[in-house]
Protein backbone atom coordinates (compact mmCIF):
# COMPACT_ATOMS: atom_id res chain seq x y z
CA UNK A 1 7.62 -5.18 5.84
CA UNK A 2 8.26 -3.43 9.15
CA UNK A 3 12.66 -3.66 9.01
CA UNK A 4 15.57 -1.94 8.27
CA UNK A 5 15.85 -2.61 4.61
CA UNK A 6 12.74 -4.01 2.91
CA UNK A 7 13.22 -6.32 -0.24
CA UNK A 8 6.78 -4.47 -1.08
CA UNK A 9 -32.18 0.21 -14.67
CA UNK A 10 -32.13 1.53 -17.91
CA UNK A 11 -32.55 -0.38 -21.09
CA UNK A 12 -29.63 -2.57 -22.41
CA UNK A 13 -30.00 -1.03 -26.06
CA UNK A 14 -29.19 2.38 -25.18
CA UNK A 15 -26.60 2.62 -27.73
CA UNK A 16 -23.30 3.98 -28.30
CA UNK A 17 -24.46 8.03 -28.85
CA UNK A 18 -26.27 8.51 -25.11
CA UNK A 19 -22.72 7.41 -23.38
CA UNK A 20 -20.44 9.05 -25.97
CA UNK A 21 -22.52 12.51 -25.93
CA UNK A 22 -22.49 12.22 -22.10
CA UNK A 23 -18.52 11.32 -22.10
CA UNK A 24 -17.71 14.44 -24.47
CA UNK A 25 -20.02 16.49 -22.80
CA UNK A 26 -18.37 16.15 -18.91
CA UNK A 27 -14.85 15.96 -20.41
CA UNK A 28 -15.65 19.56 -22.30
CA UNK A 29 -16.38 21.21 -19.38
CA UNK A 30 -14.04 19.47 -16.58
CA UNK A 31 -11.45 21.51 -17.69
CA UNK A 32 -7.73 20.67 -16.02
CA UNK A 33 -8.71 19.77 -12.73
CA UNK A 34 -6.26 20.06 -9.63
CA UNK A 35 -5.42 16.85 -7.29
CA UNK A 36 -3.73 15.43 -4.79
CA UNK A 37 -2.85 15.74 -1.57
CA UNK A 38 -2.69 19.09 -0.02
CA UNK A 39 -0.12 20.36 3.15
CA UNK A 40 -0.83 19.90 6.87
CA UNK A 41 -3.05 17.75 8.56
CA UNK A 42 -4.74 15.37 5.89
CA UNK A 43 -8.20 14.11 6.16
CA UNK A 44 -8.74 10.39 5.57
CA UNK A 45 -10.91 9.28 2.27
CA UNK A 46 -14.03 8.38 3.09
CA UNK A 47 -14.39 4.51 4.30
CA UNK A 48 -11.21 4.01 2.90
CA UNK A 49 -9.22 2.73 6.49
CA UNK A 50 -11.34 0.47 8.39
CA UNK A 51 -13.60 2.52 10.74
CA UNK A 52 -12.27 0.05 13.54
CA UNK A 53 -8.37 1.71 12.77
CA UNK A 54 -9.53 5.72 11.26
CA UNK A 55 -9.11 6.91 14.78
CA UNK A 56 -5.54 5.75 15.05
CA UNK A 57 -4.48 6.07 11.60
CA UNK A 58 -5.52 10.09 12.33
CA UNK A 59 -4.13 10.70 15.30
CA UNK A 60 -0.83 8.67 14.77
CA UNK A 61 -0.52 10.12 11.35
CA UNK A 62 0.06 13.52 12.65
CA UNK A 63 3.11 12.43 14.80
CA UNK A 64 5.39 14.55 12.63
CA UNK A 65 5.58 16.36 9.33
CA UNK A 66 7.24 13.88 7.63
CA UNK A 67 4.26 11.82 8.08
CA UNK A 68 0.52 12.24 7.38
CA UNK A 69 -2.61 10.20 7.93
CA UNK A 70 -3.08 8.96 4.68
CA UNK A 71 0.25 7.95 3.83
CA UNK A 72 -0.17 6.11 7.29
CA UNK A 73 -3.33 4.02 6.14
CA UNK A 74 -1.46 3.27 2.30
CA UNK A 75 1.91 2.23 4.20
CA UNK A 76 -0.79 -0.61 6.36
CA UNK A 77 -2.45 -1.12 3.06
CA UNK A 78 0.75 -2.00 1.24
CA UNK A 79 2.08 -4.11 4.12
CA UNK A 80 -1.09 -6.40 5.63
CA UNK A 81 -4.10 -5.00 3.75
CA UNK A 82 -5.60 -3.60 7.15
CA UNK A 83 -5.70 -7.37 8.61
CA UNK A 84 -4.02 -7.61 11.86
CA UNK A 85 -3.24 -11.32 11.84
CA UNK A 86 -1.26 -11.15 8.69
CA UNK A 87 2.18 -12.96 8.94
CA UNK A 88 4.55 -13.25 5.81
CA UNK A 89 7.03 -16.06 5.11
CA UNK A 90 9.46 -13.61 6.34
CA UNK A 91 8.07 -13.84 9.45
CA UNK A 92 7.34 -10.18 9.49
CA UNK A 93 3.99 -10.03 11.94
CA UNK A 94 0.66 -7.92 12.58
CA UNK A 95 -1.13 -5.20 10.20
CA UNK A 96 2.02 -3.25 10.00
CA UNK A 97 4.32 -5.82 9.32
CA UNK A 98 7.15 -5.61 11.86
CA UNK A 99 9.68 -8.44 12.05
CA UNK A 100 10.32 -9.64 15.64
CA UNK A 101 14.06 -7.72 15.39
CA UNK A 102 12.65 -4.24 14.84
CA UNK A 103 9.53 -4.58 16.95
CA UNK A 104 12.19 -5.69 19.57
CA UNK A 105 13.79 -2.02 19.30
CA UNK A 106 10.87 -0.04 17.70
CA UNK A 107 7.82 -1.42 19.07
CA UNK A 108 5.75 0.93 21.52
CA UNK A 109 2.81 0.44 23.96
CA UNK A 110 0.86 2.77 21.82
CA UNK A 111 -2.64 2.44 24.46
CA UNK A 112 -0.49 2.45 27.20
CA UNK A 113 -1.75 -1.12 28.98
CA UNK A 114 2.21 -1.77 30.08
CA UNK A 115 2.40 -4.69 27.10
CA UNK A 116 4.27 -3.58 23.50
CA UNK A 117 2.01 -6.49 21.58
CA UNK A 118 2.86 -6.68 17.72
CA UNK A 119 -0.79 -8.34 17.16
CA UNK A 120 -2.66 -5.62 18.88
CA UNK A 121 -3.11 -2.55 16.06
CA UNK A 122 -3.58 -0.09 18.91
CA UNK A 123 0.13 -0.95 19.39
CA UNK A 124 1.24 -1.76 16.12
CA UNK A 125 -0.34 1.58 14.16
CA UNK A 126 1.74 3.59 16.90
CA UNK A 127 4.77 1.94 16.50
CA UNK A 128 4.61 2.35 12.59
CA UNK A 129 4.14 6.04 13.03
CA UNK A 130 6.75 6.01 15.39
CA UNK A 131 9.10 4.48 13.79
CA UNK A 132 8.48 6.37 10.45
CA UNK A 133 9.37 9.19 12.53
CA UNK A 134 12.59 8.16 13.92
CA UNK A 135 13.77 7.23 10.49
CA UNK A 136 12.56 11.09 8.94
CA UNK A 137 14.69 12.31 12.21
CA UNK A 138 17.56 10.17 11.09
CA UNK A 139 17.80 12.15 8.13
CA UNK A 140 16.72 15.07 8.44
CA UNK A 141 19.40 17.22 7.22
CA UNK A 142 19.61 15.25 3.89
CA UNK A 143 18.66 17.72 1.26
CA UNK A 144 15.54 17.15 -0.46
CA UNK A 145 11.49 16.25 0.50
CA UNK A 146 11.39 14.89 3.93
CA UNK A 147 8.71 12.68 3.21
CA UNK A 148 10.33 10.77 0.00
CA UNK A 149 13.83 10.82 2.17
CA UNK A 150 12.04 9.04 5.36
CA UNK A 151 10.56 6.37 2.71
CA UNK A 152 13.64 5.99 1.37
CA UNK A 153 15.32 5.47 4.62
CA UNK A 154 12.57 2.79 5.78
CA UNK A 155 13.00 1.50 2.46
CA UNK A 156 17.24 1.53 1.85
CA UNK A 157 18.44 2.36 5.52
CA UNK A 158 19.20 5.79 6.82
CA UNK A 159 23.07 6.05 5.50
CA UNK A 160 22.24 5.33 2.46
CA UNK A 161 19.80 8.88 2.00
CA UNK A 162 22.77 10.47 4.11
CA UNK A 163 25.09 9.29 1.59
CA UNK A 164 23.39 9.93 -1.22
CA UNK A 165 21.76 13.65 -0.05
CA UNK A 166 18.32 12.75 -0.79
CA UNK A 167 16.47 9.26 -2.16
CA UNK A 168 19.60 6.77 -3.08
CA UNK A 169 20.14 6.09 -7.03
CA UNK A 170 18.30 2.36 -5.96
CA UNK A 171 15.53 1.80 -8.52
CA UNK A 172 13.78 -0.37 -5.83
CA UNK A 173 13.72 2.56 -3.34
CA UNK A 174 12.34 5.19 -6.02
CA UNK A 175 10.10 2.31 -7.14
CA UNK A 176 8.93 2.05 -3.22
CA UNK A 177 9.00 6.15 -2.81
CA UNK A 178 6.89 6.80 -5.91
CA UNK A 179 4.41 3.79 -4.90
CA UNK A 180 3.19 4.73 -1.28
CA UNK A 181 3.01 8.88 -1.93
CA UNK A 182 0.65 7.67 -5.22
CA UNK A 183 -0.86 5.01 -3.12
CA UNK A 184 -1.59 7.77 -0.43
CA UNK A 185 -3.63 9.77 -2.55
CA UNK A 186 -6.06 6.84 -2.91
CA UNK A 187 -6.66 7.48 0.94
CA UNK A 188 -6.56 10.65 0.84
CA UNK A 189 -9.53 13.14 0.90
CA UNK A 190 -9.28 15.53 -1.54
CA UNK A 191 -8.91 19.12 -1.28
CA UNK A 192 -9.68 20.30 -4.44
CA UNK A 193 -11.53 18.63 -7.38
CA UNK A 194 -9.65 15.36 -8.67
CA UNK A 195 -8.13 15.52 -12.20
CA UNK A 196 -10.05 13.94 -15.00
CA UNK A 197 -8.59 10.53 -16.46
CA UNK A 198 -7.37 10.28 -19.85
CA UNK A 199 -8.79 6.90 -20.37
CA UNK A 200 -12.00 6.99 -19.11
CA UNK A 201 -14.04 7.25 -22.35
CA UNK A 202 -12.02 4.36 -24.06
CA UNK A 203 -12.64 2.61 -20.91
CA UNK A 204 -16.85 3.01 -21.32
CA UNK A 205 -16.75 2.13 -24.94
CA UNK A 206 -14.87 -1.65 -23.87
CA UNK A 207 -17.38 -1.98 -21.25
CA UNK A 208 -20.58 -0.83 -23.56
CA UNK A 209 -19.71 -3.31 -26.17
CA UNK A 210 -20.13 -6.03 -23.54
CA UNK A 211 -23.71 -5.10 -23.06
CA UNK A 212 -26.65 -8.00 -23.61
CA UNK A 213 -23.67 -10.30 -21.87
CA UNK A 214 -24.80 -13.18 -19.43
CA UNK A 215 -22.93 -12.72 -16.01
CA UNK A 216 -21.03 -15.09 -14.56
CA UNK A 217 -19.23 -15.72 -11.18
CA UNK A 218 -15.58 -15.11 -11.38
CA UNK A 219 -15.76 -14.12 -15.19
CA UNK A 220 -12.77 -12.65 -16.75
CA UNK A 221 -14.30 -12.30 -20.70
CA UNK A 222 -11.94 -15.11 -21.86
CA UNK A 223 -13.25 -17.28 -24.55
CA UNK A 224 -12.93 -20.36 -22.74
CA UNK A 225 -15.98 -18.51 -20.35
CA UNK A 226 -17.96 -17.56 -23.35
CA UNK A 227 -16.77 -13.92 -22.89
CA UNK A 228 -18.26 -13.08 -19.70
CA UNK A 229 -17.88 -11.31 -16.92
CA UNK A 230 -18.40 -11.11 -12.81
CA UNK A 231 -18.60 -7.13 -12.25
CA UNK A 232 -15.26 -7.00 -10.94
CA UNK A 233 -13.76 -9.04 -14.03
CA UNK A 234 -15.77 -6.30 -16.22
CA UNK A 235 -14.28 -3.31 -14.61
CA UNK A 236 -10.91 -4.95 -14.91
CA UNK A 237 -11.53 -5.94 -18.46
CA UNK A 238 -12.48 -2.29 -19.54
CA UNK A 239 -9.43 -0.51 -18.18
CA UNK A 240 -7.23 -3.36 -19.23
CA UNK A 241 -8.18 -1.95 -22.64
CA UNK A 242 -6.68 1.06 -22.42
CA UNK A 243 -3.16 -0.57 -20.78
CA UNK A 244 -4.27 0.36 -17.16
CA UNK A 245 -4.02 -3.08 -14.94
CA UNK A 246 -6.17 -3.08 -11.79
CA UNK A 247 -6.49 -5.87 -9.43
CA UNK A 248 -9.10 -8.41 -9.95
CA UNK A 249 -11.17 -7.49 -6.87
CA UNK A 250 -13.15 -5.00 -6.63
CA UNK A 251 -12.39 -3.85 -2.99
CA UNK A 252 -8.69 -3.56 -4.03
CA UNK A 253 -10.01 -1.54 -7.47
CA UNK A 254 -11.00 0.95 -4.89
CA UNK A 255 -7.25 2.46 -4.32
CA UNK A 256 -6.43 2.69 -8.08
CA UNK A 257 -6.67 6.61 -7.43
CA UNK A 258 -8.32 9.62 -5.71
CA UNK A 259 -12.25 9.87 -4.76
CA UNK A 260 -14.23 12.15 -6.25
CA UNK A 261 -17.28 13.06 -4.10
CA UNK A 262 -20.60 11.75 -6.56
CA UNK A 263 -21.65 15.46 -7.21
CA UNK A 264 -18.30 15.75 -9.02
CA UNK A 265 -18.44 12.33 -11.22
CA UNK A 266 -17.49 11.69 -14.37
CA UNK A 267 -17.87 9.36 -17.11
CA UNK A 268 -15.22 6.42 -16.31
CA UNK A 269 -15.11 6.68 -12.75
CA UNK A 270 -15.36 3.29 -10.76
CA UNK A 271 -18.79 3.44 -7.99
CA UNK A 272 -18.51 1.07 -5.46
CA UNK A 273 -21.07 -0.10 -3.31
CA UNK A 274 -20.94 -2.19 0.27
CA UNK A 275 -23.39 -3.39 3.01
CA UNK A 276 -20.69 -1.42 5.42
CA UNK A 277 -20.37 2.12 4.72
CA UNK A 278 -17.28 2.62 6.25
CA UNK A 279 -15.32 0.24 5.62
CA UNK A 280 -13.81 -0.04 1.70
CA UNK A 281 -12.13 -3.86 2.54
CA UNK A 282 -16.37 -4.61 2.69
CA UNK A 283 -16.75 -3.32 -0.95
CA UNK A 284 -19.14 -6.05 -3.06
CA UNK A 285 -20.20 -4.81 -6.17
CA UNK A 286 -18.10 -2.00 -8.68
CA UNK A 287 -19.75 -0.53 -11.63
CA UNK A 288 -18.58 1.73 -14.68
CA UNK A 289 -19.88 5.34 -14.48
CA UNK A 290 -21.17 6.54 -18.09
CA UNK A 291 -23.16 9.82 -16.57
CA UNK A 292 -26.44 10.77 -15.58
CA UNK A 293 -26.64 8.55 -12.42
CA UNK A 294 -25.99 5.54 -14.18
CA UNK A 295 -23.24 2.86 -14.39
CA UNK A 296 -22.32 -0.01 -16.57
CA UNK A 297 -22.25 -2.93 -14.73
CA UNK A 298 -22.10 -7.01 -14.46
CA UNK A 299 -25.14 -6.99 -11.48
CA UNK A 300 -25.47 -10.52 -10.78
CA UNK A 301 -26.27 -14.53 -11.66
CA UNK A 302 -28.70 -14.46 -14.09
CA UNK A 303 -28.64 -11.12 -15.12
CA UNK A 304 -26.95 -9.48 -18.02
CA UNK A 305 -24.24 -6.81 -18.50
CA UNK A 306 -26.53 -3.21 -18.56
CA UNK A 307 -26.74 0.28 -17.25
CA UNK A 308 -28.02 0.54 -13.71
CA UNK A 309 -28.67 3.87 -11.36
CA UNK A 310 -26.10 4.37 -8.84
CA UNK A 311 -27.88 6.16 -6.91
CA UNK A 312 -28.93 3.30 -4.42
CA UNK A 313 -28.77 3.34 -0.57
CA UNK A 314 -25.77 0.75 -0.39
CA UNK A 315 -23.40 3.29 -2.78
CA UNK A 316 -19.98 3.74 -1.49
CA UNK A 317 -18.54 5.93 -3.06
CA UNK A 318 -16.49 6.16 -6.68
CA UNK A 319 -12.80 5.73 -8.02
CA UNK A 320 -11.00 7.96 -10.49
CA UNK A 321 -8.45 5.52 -12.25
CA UNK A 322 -4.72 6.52 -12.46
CA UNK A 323 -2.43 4.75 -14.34
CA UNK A 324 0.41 5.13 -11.48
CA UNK A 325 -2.83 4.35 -8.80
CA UNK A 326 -3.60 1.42 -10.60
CA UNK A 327 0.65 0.69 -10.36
CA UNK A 328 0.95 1.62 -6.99
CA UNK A 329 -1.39 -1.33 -5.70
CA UNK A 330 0.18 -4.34 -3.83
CA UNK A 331 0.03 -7.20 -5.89
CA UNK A 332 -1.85 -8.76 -3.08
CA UNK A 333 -3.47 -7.78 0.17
């Protein structure tokens, strides 16, 4: 919350040697693979900020170097999920998230139409900025990164970083520091090729042994459904299995890491597909990626668990699961 101290089709029988030789294969050559976020101006992910808010998010997310566009769109993720109407039983109000107090001081007429409105995100995406720069300025001289010392200030208050020279001892602010600069990377296009993850393959084999199973709606694989699975409850289900918790829909699975583009995907990776290219809150189906342009996935009522192409003209885009992305997520949006 926005105040001065915050208290956050191919055939089913395929068998286990086509994924595993295309698993080994990938990993063999992938190599150790360099991620992140790079320095300067940072592009936005693709789809990944509502096309309705990229514009702002952009241009407000260069207001000053502590600050950059996607840690912009993963602070609105974290607060309101992109949803400009959201209001919390604090009473904190609009997609960032501002309680009435610090709007009162903070708030600015970001499109310039003479009214400082906390519901309108033209004004409220501004004022975040703003106000995430006016906090970085606040400390400033506090030794340390500037970014991780302005979240801790929006997070703990200013004095404490000044007291402290650098991100307070407070395992709620390092908690809140380390969540948005992972959570940024999920919104972050990357620069260089993303990092391979280390549970990918034990990830397929969960999801391969489900194979033959009858979808169902809302299916989580418990036995009180017969074991089966929506695709969303499948994706979950597989990583689950290897100790990495992702949320249970799939448009929130979408920010459990960086986005490789699909010429650089590898076994593991979440694809994602939508009826709204640009917009990743629109996301309606997720798959398993097992190589070869094809996923594992739960497709629908009456079908059954099975590899499908992903190569289909309502694809997304893809996921590569981190075990801090998965962490970072808001627990709901």
């Amino acid at each position: 919350m926005r105040k001065a101290w915050i208290v956050a089709t191919a055939a089913v029988g395929a068998g286990m040697g086509f994924v595993m030789v295309l698993v080994v294969g990938v990993y063999l050559v992938a190599g150790n693979l360099a991620g992140g976020i790079g320095g300067g101006s940072v592009g936005l992910a693709k789809g990944a900020v509502p096309a309705a808010y990229q514009t702002l998010v952009q241009k407000w997310g260069n207001l000053c170097a502590a600050i950059n566009p996607a840690l912009l769109a993963a602070q609105l993720y974290q607060e309101s999920g992109f949803n400009p109407n959201a209001k919390s039983p604090a009473q904190a109000e609009g997609i960032a998230q501002f309680i009435p107090g610090t709007w009162a001081t903070h708030g600015v007429d970001g499109d310039g139409d003479g009214v400082r409105d906390v519901w309108n995100p033209n004004d409220a995406i501004p004022s975040a900025a703003s106000y995430d720069c006016e906090l970085a300025s606040y400390v400033k001289n506090a030794p340390g990164n500037p970014t991780e010392n302005m979240l801790a200030a929006y997070n703990a208050g200013a004095y404490a970083v000044i007291k402290y020279r650098g991100v307070p001892p407070y395992a709620e602010t390092r908690n809140y520091v380390k969540t948005i600069t992972t959570l940024a990377k999920s919104f972050a296009a990357p620069v260089t090729r993303v990092d391979p993850s280390k549970q990918a393959a034990a990830a397929i084999t969960y999801a391969q042994k489900k194979l033959g199973t009858p979808y169902l709606w809302g299916g989580n694989g418990t036995a009180d459904q017969g074991g089966r699975f929506d695709c969303s409850g499948l994706t979950k289900a597989s990583y689950d299995s290897v100790g990495v918790s992702l949320p249970r829909v799939a448009n929130d699975q979408y920010n459990a890491g960086p986005h490789p583009k699909r010429e650089e995907l590898l076994p593991g990776d979440l694809v994602f597909f939508s009826d709204d290219l640009t917009n990743s809150r629109a996301i309606r189906h997720v798959g398993i990626y097992v190589g070869g342009g094809y996923m594992i996935d739960a497709p629908r009522p009456g079908a059954v668990i099975r590899f499908d192409p992903i190569d289909t003209p309502d694809y997304f885009g893809a996921t590569r699961v981190t075990e801090d992305g998965a962490k970072a997520l808001p627990t709901s949006v």
